[in-house]
N, C-alpha and C. Protein backbone atom coordinates (compact mmCIF):
# COMPACT_ATOMS: atom_id res chain seq x y z
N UNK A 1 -5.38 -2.44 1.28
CA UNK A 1 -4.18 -2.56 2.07
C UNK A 1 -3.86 -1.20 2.65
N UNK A 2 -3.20 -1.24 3.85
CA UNK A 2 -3.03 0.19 4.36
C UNK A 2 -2.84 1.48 3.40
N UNK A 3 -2.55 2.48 3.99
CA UNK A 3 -2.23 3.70 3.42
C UNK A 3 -0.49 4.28 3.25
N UNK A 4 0.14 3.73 3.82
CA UNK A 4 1.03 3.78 3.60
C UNK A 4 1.98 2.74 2.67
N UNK A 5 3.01 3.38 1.83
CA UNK A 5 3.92 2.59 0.83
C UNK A 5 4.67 1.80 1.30
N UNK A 6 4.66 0.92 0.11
CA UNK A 6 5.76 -0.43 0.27
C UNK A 6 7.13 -0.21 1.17
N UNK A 7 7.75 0.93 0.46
CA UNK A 7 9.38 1.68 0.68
C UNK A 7 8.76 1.96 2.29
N UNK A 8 8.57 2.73 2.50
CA UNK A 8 7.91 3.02 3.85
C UNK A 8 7.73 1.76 4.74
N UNK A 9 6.49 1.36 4.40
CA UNK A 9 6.44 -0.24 5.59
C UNK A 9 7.51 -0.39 5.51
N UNK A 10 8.85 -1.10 4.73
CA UNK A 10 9.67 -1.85 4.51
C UNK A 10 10.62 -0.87 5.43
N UNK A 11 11.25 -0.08 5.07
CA UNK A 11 12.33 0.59 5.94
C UNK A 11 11.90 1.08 7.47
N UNK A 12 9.91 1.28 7.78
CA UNK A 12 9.61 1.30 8.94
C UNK A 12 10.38 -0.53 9.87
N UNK A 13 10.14 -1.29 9.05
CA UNK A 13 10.28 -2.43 9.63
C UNK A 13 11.69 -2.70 9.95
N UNK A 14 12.58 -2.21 8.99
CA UNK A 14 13.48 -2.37 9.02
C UNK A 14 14.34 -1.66 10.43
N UNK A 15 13.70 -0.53 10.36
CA UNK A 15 14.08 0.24 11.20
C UNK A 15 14.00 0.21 12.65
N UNK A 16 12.31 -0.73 12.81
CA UNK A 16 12.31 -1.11 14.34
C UNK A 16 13.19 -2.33 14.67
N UNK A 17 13.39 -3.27 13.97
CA UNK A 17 14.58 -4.48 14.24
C UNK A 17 16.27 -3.75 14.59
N UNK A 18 16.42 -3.19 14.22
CA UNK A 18 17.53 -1.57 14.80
C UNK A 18 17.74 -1.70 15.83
N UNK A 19 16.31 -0.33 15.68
CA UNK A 19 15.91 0.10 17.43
C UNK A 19 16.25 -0.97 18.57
N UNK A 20 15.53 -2.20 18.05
CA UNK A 20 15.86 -3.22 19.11
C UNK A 20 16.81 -3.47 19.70
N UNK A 21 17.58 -3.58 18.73
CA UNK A 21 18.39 -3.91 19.11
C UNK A 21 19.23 -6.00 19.16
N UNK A 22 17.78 -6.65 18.79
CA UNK A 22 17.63 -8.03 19.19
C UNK A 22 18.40 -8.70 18.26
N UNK A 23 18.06 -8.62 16.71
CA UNK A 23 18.59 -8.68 15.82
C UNK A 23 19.94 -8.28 14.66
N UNK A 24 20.44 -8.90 14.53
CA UNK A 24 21.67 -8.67 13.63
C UNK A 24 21.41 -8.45 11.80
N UNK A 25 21.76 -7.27 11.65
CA UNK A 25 21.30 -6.82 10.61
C UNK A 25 22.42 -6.79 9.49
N UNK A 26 22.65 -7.56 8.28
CA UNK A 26 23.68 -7.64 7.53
C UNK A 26 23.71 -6.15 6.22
N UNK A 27 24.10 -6.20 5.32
CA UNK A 27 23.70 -5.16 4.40
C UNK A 27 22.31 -5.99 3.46
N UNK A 28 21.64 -5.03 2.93
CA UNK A 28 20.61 -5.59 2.42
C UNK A 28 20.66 -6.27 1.06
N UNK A 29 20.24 -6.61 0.67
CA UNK A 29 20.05 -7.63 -0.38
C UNK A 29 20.11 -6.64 -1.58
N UNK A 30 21.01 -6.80 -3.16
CA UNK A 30 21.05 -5.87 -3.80
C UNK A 30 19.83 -6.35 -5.13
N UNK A 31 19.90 -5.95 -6.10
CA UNK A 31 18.76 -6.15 -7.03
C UNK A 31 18.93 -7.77 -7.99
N UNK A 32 20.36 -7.58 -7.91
CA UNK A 32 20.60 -8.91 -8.68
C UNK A 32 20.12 -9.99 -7.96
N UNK A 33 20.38 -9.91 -6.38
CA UNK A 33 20.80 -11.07 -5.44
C UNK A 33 19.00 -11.36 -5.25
N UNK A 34 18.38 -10.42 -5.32
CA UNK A 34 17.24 -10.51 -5.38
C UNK A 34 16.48 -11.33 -6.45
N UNK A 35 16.97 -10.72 -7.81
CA UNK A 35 16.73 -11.27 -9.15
C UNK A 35 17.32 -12.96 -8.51
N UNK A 36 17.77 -12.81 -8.73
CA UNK A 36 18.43 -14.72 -8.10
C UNK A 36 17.44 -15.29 -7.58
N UNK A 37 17.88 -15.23 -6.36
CA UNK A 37 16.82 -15.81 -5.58
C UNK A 37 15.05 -15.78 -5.93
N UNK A 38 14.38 -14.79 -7.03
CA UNK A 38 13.42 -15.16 -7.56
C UNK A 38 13.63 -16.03 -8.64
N UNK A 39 14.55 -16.08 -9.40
CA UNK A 39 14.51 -17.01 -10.40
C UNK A 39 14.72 -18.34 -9.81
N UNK A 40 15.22 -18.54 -9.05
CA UNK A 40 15.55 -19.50 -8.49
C UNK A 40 14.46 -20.19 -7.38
N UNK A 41 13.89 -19.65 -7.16
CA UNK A 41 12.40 -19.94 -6.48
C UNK A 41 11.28 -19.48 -6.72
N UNK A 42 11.22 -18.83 -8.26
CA UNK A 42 9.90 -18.81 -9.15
C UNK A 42 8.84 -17.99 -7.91
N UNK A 43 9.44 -17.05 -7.77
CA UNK A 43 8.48 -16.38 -6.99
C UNK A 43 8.81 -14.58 -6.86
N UNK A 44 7.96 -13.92 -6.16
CA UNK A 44 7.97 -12.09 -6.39
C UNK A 44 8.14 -12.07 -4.82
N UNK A 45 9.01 -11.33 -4.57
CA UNK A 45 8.64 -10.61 -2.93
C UNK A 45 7.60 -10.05 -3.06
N UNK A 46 6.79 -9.53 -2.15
CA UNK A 46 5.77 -8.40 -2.30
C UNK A 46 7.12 -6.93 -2.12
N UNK A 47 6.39 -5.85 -2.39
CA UNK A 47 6.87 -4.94 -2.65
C UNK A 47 7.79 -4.10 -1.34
N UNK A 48 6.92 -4.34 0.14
CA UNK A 48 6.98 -4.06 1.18
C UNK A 48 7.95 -4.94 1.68
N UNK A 49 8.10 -6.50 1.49
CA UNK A 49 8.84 -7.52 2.01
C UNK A 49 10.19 -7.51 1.07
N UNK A 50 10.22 -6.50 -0.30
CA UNK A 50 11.41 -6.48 -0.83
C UNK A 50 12.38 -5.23 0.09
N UNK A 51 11.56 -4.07 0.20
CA UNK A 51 11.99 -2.70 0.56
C UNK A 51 12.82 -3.25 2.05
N UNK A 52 12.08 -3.67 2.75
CA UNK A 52 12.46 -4.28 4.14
C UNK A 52 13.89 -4.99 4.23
N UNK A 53 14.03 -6.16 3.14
CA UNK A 53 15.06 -6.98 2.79
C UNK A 53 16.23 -6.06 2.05
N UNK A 54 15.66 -5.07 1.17
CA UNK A 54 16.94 -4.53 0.68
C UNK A 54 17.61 -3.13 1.68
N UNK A 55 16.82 -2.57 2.67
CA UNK A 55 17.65 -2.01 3.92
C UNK A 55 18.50 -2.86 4.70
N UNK A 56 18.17 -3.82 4.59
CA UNK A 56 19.26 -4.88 5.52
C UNK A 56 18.41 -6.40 5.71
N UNK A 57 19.63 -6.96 5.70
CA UNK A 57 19.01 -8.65 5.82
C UNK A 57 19.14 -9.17 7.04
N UNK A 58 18.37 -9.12 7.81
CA UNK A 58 18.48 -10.22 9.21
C UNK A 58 18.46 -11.19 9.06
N UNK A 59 19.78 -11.64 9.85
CA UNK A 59 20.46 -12.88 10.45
C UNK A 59 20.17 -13.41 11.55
N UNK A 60 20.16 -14.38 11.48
CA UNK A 60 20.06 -15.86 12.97
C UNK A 60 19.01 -16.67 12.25
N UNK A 61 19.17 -17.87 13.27
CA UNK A 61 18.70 -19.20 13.50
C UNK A 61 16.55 -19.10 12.46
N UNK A 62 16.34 -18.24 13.03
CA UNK A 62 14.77 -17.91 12.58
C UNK A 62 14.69 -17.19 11.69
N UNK A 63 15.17 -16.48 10.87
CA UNK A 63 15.38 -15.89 9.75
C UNK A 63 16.02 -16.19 8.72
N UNK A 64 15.32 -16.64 7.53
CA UNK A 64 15.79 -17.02 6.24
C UNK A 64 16.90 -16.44 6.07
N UNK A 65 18.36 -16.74 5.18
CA UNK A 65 19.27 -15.66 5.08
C UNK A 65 19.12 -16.29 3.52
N UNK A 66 18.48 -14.95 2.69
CA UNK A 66 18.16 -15.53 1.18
C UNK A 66 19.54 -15.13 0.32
N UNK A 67 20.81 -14.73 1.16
CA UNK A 67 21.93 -14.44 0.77
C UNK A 67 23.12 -15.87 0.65
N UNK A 68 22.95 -16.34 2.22
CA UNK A 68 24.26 -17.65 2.27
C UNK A 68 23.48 -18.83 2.56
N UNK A 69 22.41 -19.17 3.08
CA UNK A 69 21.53 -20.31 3.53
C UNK A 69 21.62 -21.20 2.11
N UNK A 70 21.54 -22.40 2.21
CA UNK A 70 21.48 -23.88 1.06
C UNK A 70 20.37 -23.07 0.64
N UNK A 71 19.98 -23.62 -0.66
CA UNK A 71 18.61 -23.69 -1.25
C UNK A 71 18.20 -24.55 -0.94
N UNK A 72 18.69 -26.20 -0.79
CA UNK A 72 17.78 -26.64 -0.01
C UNK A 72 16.96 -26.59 1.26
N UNK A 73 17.83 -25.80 1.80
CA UNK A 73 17.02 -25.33 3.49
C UNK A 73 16.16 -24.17 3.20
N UNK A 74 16.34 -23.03 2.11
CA UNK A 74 15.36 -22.03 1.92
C UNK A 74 13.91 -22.84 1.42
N UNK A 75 14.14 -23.56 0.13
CA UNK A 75 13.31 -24.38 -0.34
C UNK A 75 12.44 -25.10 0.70
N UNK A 76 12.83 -25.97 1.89
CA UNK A 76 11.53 -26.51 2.87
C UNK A 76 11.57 -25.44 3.33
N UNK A 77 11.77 -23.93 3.49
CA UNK A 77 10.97 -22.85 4.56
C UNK A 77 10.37 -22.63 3.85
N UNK A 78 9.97 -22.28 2.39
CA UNK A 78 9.23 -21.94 1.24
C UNK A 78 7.84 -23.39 1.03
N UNK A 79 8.05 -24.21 1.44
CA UNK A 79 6.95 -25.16 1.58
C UNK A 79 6.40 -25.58 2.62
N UNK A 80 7.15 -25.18 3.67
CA UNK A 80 6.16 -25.43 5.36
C UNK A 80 4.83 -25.28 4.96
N UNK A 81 4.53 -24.27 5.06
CA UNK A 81 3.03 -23.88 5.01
C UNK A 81 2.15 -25.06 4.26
N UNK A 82 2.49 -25.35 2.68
CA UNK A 82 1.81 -25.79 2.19
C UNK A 82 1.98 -27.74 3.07
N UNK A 83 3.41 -27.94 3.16
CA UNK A 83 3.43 -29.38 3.84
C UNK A 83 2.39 -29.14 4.80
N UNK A 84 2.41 -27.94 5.14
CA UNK A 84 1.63 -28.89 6.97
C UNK A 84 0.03 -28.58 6.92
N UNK A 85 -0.22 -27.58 5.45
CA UNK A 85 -1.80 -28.09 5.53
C UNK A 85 -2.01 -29.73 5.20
N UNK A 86 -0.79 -30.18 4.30
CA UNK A 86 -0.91 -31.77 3.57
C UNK A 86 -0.84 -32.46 4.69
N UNK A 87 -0.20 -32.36 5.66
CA UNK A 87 -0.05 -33.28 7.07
C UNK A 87 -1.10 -33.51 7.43
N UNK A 88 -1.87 -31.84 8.04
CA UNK A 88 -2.92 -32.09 8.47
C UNK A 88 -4.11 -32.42 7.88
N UNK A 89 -4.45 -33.19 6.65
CA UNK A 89 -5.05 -33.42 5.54
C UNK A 89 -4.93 -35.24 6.01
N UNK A 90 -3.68 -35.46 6.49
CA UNK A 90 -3.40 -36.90 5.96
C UNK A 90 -3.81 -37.27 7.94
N UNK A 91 -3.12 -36.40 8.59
CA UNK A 91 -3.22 -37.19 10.39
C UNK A 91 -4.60 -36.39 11.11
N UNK A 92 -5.06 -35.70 10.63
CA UNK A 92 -6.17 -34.73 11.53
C UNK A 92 -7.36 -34.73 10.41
N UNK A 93 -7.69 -35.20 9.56
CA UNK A 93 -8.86 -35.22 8.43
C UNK A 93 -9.41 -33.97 8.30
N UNK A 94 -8.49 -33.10 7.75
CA UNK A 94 -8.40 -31.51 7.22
C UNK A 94 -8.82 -31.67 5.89
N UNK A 95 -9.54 -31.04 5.76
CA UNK A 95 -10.24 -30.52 3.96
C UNK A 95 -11.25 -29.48 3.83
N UNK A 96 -10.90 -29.08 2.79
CA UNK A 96 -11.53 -27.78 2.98
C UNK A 96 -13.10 -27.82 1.48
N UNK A 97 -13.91 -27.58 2.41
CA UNK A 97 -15.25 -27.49 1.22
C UNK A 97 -15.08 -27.35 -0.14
N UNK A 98 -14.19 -26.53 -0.75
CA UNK A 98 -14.03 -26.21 -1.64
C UNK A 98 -13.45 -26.97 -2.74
N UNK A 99 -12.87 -27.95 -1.91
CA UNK A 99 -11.94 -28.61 -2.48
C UNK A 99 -12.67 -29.80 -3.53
N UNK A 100 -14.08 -29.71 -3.09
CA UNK A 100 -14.60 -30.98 -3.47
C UNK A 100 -15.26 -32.08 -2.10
N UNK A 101 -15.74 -33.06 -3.23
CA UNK A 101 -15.65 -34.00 -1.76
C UNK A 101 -14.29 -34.56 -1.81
N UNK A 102 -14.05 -35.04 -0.61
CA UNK A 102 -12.86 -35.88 -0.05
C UNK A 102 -12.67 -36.43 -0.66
N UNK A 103 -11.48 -37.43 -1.18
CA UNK A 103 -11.13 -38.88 -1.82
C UNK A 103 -11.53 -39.69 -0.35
N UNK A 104 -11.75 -41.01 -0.79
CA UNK A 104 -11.51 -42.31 -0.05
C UNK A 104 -10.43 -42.02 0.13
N UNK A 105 -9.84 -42.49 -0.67
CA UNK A 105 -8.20 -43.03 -0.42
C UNK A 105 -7.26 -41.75 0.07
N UNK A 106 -6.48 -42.63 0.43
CA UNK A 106 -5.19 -41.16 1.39
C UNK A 106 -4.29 -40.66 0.41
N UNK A 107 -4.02 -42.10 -0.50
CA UNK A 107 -3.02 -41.07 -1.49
C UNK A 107 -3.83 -40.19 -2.67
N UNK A 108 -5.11 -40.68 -2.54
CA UNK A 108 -5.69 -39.62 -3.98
C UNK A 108 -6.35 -38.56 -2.78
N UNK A 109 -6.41 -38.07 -1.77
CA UNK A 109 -7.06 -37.18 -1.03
C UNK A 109 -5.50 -35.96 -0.98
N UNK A 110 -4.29 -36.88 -0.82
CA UNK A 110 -3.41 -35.86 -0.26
C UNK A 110 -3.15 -35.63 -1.73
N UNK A 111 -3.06 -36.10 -3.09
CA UNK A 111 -3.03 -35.69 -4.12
C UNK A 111 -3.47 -34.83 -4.73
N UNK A 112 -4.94 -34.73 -4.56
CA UNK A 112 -5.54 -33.59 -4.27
C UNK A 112 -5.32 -32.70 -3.45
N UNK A 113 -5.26 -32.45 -2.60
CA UNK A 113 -4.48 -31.59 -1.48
C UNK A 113 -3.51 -30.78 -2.02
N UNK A 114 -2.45 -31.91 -2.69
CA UNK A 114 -1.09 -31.15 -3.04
C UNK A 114 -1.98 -30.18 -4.28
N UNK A 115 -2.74 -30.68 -5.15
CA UNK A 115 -3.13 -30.03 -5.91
C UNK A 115 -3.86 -28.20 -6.07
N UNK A 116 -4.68 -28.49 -5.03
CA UNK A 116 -5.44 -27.38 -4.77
C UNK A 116 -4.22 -26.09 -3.93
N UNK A 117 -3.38 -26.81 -3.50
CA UNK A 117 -2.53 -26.07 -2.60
C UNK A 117 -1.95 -25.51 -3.59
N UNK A 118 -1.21 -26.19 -5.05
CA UNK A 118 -0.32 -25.12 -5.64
C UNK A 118 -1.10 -23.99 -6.37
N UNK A 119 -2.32 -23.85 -5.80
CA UNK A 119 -3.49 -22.54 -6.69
C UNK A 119 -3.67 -21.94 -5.46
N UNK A 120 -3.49 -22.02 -4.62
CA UNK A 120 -3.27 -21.19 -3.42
C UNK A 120 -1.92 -19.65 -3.34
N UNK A 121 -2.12 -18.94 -3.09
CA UNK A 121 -1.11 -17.81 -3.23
C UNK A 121 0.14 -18.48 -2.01
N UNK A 122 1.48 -18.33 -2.71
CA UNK A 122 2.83 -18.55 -2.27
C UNK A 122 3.03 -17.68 -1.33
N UNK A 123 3.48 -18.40 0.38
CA UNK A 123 3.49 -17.07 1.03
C UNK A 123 5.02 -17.68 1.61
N UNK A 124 5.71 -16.42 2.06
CA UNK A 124 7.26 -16.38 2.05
C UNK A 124 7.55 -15.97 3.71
N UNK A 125 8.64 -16.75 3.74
CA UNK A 125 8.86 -16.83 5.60
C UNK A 125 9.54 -15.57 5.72
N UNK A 126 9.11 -14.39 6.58
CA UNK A 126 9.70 -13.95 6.96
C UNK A 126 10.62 -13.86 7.91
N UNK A 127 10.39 -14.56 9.09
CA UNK A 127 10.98 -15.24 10.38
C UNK A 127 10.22 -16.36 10.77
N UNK A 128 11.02 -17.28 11.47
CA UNK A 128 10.24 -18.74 12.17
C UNK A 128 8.94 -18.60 11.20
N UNK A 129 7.95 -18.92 11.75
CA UNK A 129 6.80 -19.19 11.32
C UNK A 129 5.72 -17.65 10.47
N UNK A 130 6.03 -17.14 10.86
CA UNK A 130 5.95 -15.65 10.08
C UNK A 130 5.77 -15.52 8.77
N UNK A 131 4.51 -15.50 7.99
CA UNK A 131 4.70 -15.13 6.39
C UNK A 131 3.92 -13.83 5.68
N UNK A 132 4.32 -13.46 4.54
CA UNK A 132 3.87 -12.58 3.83
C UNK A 132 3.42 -13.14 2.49
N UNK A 133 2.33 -13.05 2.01
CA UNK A 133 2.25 -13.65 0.48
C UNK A 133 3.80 -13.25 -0.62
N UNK A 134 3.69 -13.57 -1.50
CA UNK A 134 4.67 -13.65 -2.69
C UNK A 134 3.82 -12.23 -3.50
N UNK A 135 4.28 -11.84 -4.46
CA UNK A 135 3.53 -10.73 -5.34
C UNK A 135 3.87 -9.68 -5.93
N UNK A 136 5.00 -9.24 -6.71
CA UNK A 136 5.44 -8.22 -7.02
C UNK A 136 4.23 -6.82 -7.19
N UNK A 137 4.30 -6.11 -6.44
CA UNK A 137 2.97 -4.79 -6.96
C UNK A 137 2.20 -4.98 -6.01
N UNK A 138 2.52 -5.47 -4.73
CA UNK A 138 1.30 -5.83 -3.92
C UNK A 138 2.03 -5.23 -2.71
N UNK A 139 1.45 -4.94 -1.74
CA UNK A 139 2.19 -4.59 -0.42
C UNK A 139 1.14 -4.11 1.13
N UNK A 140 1.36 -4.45 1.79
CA UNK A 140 0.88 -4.07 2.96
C UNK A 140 -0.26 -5.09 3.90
N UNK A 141 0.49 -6.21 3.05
CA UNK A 141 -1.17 -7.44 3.56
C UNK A 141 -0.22 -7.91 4.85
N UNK A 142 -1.39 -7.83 5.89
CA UNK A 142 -0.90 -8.64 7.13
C UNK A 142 0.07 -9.62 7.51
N UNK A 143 1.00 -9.76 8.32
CA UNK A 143 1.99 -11.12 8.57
C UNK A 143 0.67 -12.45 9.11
N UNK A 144 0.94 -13.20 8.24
CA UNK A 144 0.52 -14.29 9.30
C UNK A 144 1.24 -15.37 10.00
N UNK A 145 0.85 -15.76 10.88
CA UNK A 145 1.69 -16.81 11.82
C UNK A 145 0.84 -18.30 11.07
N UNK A 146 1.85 -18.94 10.23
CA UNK A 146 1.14 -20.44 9.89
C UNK A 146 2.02 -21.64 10.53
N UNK A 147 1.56 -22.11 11.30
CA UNK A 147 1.76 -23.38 12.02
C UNK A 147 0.65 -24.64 11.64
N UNK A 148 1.12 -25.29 10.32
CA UNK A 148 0.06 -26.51 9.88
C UNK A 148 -1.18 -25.79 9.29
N UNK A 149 -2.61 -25.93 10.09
CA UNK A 149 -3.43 -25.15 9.74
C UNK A 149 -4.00 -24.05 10.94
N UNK A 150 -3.16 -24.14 11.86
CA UNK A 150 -2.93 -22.86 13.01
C UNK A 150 -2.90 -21.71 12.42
N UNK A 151 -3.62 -20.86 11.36
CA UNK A 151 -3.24 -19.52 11.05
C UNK A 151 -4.02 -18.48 11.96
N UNK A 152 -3.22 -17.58 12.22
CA UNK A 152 -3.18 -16.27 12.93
C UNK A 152 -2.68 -15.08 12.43
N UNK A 153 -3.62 -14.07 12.74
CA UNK A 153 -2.98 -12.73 12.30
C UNK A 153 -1.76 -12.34 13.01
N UNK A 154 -0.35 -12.06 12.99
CA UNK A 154 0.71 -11.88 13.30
C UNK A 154 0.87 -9.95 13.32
N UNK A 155 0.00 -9.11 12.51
CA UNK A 155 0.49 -7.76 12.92
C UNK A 155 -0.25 -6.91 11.49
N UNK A 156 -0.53 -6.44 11.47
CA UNK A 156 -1.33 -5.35 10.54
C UNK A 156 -0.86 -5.44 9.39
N UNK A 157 0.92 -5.16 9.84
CA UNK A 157 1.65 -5.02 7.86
C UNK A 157 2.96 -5.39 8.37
N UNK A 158 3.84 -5.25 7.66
CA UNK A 158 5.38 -5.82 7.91
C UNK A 158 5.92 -5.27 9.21
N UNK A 159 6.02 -4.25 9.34
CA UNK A 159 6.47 -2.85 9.85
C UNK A 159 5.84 -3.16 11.63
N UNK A 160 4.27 -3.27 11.43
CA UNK A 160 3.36 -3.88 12.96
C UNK A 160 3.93 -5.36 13.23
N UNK A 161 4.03 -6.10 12.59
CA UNK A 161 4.40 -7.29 13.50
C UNK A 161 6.07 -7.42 14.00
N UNK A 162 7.17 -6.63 13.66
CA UNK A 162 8.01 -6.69 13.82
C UNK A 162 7.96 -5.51 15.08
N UNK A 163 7.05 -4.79 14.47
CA UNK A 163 7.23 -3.76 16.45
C UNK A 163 6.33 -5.03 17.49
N UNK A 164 5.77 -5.76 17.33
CA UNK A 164 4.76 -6.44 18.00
C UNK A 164 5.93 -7.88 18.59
N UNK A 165 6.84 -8.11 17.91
CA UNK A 165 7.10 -9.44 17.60
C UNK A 165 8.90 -8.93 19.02
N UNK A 166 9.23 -7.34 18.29
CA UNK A 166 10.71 -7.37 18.78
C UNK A 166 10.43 -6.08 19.44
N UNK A 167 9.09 -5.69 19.73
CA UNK A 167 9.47 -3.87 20.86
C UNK A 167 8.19 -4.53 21.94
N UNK A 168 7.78 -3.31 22.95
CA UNK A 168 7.54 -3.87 23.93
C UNK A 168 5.55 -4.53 23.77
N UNK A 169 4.78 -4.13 22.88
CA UNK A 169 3.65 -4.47 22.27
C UNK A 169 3.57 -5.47 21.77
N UNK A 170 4.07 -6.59 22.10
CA UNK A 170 3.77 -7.59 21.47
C UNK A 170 2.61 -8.36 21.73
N UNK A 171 2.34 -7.96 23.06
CA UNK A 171 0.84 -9.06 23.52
C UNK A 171 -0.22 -8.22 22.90
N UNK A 172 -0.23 -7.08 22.49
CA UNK A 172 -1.41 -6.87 22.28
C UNK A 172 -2.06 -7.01 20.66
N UNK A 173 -3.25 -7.44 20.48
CA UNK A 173 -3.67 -8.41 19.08
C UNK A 173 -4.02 -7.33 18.18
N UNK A 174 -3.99 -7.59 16.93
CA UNK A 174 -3.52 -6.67 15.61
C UNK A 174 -5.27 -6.60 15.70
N UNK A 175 -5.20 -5.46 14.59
CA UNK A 175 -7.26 -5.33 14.43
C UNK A 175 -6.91 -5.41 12.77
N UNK A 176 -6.08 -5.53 12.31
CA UNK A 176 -5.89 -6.01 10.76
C UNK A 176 -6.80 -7.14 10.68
N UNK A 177 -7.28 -7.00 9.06
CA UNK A 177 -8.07 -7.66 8.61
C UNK A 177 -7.23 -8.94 7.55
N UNK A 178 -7.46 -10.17 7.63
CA UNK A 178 -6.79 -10.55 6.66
C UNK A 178 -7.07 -10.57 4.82
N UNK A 179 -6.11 -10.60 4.32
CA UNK A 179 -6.02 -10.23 3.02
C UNK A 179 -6.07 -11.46 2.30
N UNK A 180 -5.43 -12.69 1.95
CA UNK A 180 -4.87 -13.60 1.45
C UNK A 180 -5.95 -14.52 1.15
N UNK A 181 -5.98 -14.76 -0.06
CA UNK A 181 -6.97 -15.85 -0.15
C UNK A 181 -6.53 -17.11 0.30
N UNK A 182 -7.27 -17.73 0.94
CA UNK A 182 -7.22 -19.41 1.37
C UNK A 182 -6.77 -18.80 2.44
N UNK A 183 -5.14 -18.61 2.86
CA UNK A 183 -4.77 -18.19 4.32
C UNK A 183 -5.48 -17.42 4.84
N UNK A 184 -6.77 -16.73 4.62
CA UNK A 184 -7.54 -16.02 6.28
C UNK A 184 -8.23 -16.88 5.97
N UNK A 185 -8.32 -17.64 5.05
CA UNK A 185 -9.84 -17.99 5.90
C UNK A 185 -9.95 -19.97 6.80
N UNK A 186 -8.61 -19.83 7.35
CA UNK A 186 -7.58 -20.59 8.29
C UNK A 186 -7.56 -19.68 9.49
N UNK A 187 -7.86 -18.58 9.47
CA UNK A 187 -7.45 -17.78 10.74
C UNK A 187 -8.64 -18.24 11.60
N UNK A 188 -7.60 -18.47 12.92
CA UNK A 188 -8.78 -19.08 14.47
C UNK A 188 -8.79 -17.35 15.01
């Protein structure tokens, strides 16, 4: 993973959503509120995606607010990913080698599906479609863009896709490598 630290990416990122100006930035998330929201969704920020969140929490429509948002509405942004490989499993005859052979049947194929998916690494919305794996101790792995089984590299590390996503570089494509098991190897 890059050369630079978690604290670093995270407050770089933080810092270009600022600059922008585009975004509305609340105070950041404190340690408890953090502690919460992992206990409560059995999961680790990565280290970089915590640092980022605890300089300030962006607000609006495309951005999780892991502060006032339902848990039920955080909860389906926390399972997109995995629903829409299961979609595309059940309407587009998606399966992946590994998995085995296929079931016949649709409900023991997507059963399987659901299965193999929860051994897959948990990745966490950063905005709209935007994720970072889950991972306490981990930091600097690429954003990816997951739409179903549409995955794309979204920006090098936290810090690159948010200059890519909200400053004037956005068209131009990351040379990051992906990190994530199962999710790169979805990347078109």
């Amino acid at each position: 993973m890059g050369d630079m630290s978690a604290a670093r990416i995270g407050s770089d990122a933080a810092a270009c959503l600022v600059a922008g100006g585009a975004v509305t930035l609340e105070d950041g998330l404190t340690d408890d509120e953090f502690a919460r929201v992992e206990e409560l969704f059995g999961f680790a920020f990565a280290d970089d995606h915590r640092a980022f969140l605890a300089a300030g929490l962006p607000v609006g429509a495309s951005w999780p607010n892991w502060r006032g948002e339902g848990r039920q509405s955080l909860q389906k942004r926390l399972q997109l990913p995995t629903e829409g490989i299961v979609f595309d499993v059940e309407w587009s005859g998606f399966w992946v080698d590994g998995w085995g052979p296929r079931p016949a049947r649709m409900k023991d194929a997507l059963r399987s599906a659901r299965y193999q998916m929860a051994r897959v690494p948990q990745m966490i919305p950063v905005h709209a479609h935007h994720y970072l794996p889950a991972g306490s101790g981990t930091f600097g792995h690429p954003v990816l863009s997951i739409m179903r089984t549409d995955v794309r590299l979204a920006g090098a590390d936290l810090a690159d896709h948010l200059a890519r996503e909200f400053a004037t570089d956005g068209d131009q494509p990351s040379a990051a490598a992906a990190t994530v098991e199962f999710w790169s190897d979805l990347i078109a």
